[in-house]
C-alpha atoms as a PDB file:
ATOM      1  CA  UNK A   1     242.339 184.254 114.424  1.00  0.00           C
ATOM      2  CA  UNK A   2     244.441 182.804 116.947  1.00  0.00           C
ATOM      3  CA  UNK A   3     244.833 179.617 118.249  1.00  0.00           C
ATOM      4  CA  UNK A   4     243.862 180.831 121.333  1.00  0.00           C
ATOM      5  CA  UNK A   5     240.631 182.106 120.573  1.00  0.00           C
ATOM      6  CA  UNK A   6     239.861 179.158 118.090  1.00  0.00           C
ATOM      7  CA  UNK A   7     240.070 177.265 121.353  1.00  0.00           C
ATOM      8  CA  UNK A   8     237.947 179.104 123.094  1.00  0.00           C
ATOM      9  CA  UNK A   9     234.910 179.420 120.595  1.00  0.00           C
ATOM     10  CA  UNK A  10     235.166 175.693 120.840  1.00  0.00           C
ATOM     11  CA  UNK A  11     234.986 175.114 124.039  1.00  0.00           C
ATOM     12  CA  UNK A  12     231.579 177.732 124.319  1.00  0.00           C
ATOM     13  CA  UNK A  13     230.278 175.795 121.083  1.00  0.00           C
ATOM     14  CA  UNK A  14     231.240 172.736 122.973  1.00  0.00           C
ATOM     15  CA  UNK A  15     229.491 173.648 126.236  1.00  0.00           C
ATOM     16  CA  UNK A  16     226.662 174.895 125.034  1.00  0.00           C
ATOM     17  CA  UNK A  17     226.118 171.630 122.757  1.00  0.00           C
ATOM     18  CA  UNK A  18     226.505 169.769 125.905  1.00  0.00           C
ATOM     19  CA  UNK A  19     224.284 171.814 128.128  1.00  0.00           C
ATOM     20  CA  UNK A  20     221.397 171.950 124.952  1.00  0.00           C
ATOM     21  CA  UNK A  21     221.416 168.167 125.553  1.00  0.00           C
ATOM     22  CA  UNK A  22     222.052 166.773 128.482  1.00  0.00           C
ATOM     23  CA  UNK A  23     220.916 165.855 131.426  1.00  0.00           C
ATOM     24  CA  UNK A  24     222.120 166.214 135.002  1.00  0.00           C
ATOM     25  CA  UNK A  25     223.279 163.133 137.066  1.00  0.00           C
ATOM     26  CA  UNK A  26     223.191 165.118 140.572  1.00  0.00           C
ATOM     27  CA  UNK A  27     220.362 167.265 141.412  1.00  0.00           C
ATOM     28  CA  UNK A  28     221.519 169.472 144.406  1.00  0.00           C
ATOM     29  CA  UNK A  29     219.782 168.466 147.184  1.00  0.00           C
ATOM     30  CA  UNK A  30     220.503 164.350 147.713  1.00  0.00           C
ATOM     31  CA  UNK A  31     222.443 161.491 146.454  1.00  0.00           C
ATOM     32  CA  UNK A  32     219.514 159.741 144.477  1.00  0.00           C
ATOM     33  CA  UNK A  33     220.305 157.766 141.546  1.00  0.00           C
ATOM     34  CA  UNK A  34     223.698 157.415 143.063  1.00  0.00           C
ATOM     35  CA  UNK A  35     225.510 154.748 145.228  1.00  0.00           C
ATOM     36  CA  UNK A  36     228.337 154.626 147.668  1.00  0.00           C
ATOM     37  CA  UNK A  37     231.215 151.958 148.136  1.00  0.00           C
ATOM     38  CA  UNK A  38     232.878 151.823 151.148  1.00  0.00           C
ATOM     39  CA  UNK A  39     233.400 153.807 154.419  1.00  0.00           C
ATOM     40  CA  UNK A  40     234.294 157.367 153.300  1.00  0.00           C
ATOM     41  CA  UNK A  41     232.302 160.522 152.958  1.00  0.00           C
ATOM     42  CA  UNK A  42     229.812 161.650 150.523  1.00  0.00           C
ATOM     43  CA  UNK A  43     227.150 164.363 151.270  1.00  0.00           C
ATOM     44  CA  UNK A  44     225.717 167.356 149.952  1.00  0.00           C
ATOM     45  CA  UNK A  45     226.544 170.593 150.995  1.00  0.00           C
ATOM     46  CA  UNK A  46     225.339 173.835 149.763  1.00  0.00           C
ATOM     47  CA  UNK A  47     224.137 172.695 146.877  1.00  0.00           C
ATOM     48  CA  UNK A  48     227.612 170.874 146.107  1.00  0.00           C
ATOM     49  CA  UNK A  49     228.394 167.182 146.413  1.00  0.00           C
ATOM     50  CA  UNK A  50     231.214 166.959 148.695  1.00  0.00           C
ATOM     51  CA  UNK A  51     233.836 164.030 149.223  1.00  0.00           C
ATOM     52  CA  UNK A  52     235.437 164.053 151.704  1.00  0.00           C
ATOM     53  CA  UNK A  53     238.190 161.038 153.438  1.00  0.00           C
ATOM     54  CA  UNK A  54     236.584 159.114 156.828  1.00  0.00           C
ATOM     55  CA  UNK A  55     238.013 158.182 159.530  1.00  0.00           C
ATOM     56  CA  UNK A  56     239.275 154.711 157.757  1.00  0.00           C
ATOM     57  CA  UNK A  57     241.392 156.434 155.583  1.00  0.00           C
ATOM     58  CA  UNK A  58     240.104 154.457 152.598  1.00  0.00           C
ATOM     59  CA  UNK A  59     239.330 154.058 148.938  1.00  0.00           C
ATOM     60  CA  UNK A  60     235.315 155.148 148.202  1.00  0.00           C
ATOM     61  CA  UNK A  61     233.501 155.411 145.250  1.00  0.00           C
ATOM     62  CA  UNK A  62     229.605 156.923 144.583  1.00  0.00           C
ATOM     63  CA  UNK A  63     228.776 155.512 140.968  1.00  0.00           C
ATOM     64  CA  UNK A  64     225.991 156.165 139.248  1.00  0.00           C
ATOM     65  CA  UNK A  65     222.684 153.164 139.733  1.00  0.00           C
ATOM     66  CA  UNK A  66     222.703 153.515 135.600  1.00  0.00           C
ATOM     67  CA  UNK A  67     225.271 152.008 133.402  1.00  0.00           C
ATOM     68  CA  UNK A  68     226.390 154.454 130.271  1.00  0.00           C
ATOM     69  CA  UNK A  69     228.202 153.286 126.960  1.00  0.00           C
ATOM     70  CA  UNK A  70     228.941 156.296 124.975  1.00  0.00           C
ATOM     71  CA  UNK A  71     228.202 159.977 126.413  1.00  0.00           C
ATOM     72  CA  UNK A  72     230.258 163.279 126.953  1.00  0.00           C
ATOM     73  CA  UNK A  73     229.989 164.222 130.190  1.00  0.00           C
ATOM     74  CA  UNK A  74     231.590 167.833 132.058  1.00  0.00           C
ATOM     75  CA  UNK A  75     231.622 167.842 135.622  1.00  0.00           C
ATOM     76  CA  UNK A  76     232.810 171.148 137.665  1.00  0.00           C
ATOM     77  CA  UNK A  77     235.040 170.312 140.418  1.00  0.00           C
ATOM     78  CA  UNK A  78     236.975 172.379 143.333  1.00  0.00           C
ATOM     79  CA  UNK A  79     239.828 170.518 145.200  1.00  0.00           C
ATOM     80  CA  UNK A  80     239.762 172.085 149.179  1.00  0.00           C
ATOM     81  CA  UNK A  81     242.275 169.985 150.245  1.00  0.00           C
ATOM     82  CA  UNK A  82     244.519 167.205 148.965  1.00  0.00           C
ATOM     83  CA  UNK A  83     242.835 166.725 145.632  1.00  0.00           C
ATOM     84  CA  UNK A  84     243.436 163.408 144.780  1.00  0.00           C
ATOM     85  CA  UNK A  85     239.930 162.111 143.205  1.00  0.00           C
ATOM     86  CA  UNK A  86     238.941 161.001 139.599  1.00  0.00           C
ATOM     87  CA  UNK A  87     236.280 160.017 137.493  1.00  0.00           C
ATOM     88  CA  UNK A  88     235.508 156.802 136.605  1.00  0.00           C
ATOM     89  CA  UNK A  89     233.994 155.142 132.965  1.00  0.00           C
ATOM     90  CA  UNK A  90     232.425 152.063 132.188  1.00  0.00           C
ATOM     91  CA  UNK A  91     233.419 150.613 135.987  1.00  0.00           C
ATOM     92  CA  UNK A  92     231.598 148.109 138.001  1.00  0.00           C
ATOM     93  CA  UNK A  93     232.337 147.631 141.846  1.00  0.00           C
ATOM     94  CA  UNK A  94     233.068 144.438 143.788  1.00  0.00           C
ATOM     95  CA  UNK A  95     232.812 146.576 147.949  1.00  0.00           C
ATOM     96  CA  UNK A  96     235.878 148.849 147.035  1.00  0.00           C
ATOM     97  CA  UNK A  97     237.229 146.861 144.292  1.00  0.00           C
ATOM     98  CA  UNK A  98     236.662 148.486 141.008  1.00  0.00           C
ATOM     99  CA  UNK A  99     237.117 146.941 137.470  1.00  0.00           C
ATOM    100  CA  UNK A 100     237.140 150.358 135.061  1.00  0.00           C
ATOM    101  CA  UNK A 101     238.609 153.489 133.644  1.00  0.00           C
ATOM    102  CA  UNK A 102     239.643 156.441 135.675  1.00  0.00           C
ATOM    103  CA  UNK A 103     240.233 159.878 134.319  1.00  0.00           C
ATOM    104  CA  UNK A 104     242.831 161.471 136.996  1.00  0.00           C
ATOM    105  CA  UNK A 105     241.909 164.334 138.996  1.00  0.00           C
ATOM    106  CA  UNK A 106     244.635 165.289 141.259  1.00  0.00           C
ATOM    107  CA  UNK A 107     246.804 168.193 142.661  1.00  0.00           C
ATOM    108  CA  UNK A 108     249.210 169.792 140.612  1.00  0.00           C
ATOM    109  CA  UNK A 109     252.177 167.543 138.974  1.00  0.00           C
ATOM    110  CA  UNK A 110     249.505 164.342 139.234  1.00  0.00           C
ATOM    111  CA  UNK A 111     249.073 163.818 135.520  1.00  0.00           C
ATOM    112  CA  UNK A 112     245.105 165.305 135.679  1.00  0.00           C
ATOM    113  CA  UNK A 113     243.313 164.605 132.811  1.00  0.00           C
ATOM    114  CA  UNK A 114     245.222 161.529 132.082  1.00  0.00           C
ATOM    115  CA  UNK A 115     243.532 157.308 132.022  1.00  0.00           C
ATOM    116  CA  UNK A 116     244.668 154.957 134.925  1.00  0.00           C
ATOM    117  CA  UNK A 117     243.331 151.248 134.560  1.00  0.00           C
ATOM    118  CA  UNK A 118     242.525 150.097 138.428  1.00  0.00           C
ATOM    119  CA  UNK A 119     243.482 146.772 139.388  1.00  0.00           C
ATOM    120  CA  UNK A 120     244.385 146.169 135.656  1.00  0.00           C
ATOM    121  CA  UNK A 121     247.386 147.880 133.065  1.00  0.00           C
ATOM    122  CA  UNK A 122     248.488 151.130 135.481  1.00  0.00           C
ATOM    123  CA  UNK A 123     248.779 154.183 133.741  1.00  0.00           C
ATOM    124  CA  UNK A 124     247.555 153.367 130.042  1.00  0.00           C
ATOM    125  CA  UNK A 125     248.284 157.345 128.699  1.00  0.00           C
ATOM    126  CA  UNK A 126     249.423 160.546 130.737  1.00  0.00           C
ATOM    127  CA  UNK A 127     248.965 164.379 129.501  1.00  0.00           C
ATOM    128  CA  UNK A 128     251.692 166.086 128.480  1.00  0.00           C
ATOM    129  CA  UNK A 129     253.609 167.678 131.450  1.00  0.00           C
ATOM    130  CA  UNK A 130     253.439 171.157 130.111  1.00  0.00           C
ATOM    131  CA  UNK A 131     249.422 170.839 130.016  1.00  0.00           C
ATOM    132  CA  UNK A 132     249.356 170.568 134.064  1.00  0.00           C
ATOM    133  CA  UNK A 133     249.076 174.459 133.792  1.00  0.00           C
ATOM    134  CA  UNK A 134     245.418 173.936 133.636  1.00  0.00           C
ATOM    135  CA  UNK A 135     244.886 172.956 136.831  1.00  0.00           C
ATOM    136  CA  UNK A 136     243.444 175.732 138.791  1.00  0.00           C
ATOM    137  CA  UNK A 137     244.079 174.127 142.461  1.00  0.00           C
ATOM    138  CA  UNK A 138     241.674 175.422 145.061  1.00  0.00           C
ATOM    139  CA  UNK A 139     239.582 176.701 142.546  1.00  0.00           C
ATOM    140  CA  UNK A 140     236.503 175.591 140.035  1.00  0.00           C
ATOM    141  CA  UNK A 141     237.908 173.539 137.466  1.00  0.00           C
ATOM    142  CA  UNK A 142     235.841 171.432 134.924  1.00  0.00           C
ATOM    143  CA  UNK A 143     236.509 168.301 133.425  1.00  0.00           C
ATOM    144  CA  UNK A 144     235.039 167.185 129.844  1.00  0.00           C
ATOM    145  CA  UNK A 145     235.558 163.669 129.083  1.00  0.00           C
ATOM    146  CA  UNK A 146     234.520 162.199 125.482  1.00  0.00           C
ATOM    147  CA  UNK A 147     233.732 157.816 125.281  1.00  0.00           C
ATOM    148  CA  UNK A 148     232.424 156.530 121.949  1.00  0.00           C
ATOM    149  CA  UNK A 149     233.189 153.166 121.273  1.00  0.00           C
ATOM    150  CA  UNK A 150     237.025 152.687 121.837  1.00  0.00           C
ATOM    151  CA  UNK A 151     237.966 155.860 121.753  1.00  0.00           C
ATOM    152  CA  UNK A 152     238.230 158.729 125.363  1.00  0.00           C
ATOM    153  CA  UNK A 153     239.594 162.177 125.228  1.00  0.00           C
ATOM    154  CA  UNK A 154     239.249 164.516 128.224  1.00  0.00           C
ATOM    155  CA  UNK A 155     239.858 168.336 128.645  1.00  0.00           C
ATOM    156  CA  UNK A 156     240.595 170.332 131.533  1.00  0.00           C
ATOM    157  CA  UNK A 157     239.470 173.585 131.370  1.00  0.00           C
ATOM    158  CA  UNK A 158     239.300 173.791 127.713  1.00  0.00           C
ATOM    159  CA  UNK A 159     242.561 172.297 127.145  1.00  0.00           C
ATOM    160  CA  UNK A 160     242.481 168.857 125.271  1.00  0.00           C
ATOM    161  CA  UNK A 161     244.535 166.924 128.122  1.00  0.00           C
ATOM    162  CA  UNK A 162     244.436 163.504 126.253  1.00  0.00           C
ATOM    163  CA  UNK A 163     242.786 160.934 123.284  1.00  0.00           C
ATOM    164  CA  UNK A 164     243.176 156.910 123.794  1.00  0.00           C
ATOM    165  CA  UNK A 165     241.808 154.648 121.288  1.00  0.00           C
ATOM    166  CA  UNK A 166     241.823 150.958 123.459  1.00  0.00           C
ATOM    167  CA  UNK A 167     239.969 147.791 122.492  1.00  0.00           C
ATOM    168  CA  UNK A 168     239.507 146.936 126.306  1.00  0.00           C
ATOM    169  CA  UNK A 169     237.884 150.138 126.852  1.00  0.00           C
ATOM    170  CA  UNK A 170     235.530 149.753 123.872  1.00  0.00           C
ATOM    171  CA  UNK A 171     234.692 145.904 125.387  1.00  0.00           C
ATOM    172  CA  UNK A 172     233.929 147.569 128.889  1.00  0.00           C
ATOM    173  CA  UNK A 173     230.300 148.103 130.526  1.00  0.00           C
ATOM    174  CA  UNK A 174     229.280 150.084 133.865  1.00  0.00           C
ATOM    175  CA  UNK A 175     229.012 153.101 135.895  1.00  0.00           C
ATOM    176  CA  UNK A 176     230.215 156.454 135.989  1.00  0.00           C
ATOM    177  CA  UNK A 177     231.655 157.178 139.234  1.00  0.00           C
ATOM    178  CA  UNK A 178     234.176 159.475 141.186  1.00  0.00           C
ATOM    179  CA  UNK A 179     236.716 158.208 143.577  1.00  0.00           C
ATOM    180  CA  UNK A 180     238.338 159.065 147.044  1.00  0.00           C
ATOM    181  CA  UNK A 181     241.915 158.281 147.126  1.00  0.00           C
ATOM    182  CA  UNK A 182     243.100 155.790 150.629  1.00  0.00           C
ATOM    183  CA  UNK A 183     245.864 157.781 152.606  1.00  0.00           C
ATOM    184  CA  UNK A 184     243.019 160.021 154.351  1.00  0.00           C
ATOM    185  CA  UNK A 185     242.911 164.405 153.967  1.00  0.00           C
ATOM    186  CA  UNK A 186     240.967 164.291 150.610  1.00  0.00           C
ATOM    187  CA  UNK A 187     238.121 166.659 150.272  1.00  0.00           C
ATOM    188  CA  UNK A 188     236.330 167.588 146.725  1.00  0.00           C
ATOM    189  CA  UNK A 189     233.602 169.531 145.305  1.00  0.00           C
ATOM    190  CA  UNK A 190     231.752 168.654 142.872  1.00  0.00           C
ATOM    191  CA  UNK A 191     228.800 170.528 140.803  1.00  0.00           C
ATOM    192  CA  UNK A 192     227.106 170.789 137.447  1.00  0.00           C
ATOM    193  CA  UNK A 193     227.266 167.055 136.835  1.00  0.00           C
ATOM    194  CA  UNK A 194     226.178 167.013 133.097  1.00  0.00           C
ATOM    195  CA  UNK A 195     225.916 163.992 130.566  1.00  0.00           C
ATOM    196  CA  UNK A 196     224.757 163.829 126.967  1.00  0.00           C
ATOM    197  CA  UNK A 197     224.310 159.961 125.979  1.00  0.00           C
ATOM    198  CA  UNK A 198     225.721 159.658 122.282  1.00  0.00           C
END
């Protein structure tokens, strides 16, 4: 068997583990159980959330009203214009300020997949450049990310992007929560929101 196809069969085994168990942290139709930091857009759209930059060209942030510890969560996403977004862990919010975890999602040659500390450490590990590949810009892409204790790995379209064992992380409490980058010309979908608490 290849390594190719061993890949694969995990990430169906993987999915349909996830989807067996989880439950879904946007239903469709409204931002309930959901809010919003700052002045940028987020709205629902054909049955997509959408975020999208405002006119104040700012940082924003919709986190979830619940605080989760350990969980795998996959969360489809489709970058229509400049992608630059992520997806926040174990973050709490001061207005627009954010203490937490972000794995990157970003256009192509923007280390996607990899764990940015906000206001904290930077960049604490980046993917592999060669693993940018799976980044399907413009299209559906989904991103599985993996928090027990200490430990975070995240995929990108099946491909492992990276694993980080940090004793700050596995200290931290808060929100899940996806981000629109300042600078202005961001807009995101984002669909099949789906989290299994471990």
């Amino acid at each position: 068997m290849t390594l190719k196809k061993i890949f694969l069969i995990f990430n169906l085994v993987f999915t349909s583990t996830l989807l067996a168990q989880s439950i879904s942290l946007f239903n469709g139709e409204n931002l309930e159980g959901w809010n919003i930091h700052g002045t940028e857009k987020w709205y629902v759209e054909e049955g997509n959330l959408i975020c999208e930059s405002g006119p104040d060209k700012e940082y924003g942030y919709l986190s979830t009203e619940k605080f989760y510890k350990d969980f795998e969560l996959s969360i489809d996403f489709k970058q229509e214009a400049d992608g630059n977004s992520g997806i926040f862990i174990r973050s709490t919010f001061d207005g627009t300020k954010v203490s937490g975890w972000q794995v990157e999602v970003a256009p192509p040659g923007n280390d996607s997949g990899g764990i940015y500390e906000s206001y904290g450490r930077g960049w604490l590990i980046k993917p592999n450049k060669e693993k940018d590949k799976a980044l399907k810009m413009g299209q559906w892409n989904t991103m599985k990310i993996r928090v027990v204790g200490s430990n975070v790995t995240s995929w990108l379209n099946g491909t492992q992007m990276v694993t980080l064992n940090d004793e700050k992380i596995g200290k931290g409490e808060g929100a899940i929560a996806l981000q629109i980058h300042d600078g202005g010309g961001i807009r995101v979908r984002w669909k099949n929101i789906l989290l299994k608490e471990l």
